[in-house]
Protein backbone atom coordinates (compact mmCIF):
# COMPACT_ATOMS: atom_id res chain seq x y z
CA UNK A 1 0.00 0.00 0.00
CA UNK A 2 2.97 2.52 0.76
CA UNK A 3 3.60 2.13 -3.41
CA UNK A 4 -0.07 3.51 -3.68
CA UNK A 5 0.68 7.17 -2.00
CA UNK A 6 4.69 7.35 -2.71
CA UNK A 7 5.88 10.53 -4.36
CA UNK A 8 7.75 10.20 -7.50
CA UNK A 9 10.88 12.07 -8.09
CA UNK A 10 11.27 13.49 -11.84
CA UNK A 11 14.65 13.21 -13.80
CA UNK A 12 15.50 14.97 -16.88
CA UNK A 13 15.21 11.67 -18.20
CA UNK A 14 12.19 10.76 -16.88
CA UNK A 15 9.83 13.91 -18.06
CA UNK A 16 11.37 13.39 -21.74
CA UNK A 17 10.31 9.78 -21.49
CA UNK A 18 7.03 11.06 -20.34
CA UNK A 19 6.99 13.68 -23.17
CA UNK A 20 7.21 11.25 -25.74
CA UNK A 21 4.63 9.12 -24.27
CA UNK A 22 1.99 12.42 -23.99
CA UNK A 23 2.24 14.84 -27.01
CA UNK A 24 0.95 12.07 -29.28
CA UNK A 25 -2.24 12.30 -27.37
CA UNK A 26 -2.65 15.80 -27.95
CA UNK A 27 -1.22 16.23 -31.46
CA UNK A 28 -2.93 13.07 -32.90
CA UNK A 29 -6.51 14.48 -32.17
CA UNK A 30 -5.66 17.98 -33.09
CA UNK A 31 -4.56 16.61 -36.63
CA UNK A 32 -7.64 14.68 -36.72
CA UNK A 33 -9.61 17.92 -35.81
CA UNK A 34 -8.00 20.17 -38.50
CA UNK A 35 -7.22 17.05 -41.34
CA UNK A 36 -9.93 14.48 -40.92
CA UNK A 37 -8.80 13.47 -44.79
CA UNK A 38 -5.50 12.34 -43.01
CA UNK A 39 -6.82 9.78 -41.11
CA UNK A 40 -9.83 8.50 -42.69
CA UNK A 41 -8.48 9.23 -46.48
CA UNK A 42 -8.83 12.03 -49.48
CA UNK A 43 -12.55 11.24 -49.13
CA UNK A 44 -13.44 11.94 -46.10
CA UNK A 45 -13.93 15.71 -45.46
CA UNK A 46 -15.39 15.25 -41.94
CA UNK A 47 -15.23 13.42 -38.55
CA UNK A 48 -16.33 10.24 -38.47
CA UNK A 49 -17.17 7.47 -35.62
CA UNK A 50 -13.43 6.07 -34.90
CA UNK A 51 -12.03 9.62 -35.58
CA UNK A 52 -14.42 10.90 -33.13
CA UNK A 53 -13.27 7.67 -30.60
CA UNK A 54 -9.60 8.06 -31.23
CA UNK A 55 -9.48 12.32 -30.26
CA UNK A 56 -11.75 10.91 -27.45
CA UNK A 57 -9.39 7.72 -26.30
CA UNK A 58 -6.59 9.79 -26.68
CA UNK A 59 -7.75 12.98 -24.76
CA UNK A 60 -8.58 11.03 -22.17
CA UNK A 61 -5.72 9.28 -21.55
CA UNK A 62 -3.46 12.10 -22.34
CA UNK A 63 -5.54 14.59 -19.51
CA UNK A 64 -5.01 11.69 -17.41
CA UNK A 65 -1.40 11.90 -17.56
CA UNK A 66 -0.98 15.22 -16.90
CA UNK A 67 -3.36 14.39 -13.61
CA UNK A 68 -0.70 11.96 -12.69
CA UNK A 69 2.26 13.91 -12.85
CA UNK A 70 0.20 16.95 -11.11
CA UNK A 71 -0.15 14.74 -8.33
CA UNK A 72 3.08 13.21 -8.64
CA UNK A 73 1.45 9.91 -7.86
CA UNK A 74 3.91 6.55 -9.47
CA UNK A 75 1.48 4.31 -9.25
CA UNK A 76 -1.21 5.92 -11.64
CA UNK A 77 1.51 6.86 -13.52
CA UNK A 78 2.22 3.23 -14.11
CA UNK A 79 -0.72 2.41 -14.85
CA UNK A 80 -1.15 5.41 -17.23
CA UNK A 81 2.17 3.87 -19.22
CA UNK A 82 1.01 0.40 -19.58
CA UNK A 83 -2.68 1.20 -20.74
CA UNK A 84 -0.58 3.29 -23.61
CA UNK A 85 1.70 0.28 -23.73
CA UNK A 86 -1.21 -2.06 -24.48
CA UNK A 87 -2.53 0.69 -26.86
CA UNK A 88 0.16 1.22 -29.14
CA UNK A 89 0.69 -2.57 -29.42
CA UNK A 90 -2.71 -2.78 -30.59
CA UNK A 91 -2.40 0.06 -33.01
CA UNK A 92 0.55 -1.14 -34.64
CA UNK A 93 -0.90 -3.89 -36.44
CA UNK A 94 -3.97 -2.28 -36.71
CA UNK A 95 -2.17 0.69 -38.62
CA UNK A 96 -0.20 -2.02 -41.05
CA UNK A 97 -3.47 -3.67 -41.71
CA UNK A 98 -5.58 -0.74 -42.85
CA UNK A 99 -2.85 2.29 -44.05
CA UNK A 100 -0.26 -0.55 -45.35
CA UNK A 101 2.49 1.35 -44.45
CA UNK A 102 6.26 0.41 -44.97
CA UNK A 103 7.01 -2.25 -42.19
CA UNK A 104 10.50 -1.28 -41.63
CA UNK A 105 9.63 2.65 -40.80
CA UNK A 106 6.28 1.09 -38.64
CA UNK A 107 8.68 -1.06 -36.75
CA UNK A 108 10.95 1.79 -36.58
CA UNK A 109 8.40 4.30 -35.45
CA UNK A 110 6.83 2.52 -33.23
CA UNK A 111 9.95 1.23 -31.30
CA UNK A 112 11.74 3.88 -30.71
CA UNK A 113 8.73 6.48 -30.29
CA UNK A 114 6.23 4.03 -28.03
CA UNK A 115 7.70 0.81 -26.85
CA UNK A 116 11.00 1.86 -26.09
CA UNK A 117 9.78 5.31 -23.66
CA UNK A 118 7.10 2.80 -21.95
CA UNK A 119 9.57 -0.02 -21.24
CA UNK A 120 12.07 3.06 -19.95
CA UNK A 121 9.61 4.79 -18.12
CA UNK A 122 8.14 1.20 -16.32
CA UNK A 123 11.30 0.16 -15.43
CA UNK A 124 11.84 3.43 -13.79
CA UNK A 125 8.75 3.26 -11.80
CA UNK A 126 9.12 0.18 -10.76
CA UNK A 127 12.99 0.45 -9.30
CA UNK A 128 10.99 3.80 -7.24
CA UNK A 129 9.17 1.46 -5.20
């Protein structure tokens, strides 16, 4: 239970690890605002249903960060890192399967700009305990 009210200390390190996990979440549904032809293709002129869930999913989870850190609280913070965890290894295929990307810059993308941060920023949290 102490984990549950414990204080978390920010490093340099740290608060760029959590940058790179949050300004997707704000970014991705302000594109999606202004461009919904990005997302949903040339066609599309306004938002539609999963635009409209993704700024939602997105905002949510990105004010919810920036609760955590307010508070300063690790384990929300933790928690916060491995719903986007689960998230972005759910989008990754997702993406390949409907925008058929090239695989090498998705794999690249999403390691070094998702998984990596989260794996950093988890294994962080956890030696704070």
């Amino acid at each position: 239970m102490e984990f549950l009210n414990k204080k978390i200390t920010f490093t340099w390190w740290f608060v760029l690890i959590l940058f790179m996990l949050i300004w997707p979440m704000f970014v991705g549904p302000y594109i999606a605002l202004t461009n919904p032809s990005f997302f949903e293709g040339p066609e599309v002129t306004q938002l539609t249903l999963s635009s409209g869930l993704y700024i939602a999913r997105n905002l949510a989870v990105g004010l919810a960060f920036i609760f955590a850190i307010f508070l300063r609280n690790a384990a929300m913070l933790f928690i916060l890192i491995i719903i986007r965890l689960i998230t972005d290894l759910i989008d990754a295929p997702v993406f390949f399967a409907f925008k058929n990307p090239d695989l090498i810059d998705l794999i690249f993308i999403f390691t070094l700009c998702c998984y990596l941060p989260a794996i950093l920023g988890l294994r962080y949290l956890w030696h704070q305990k």
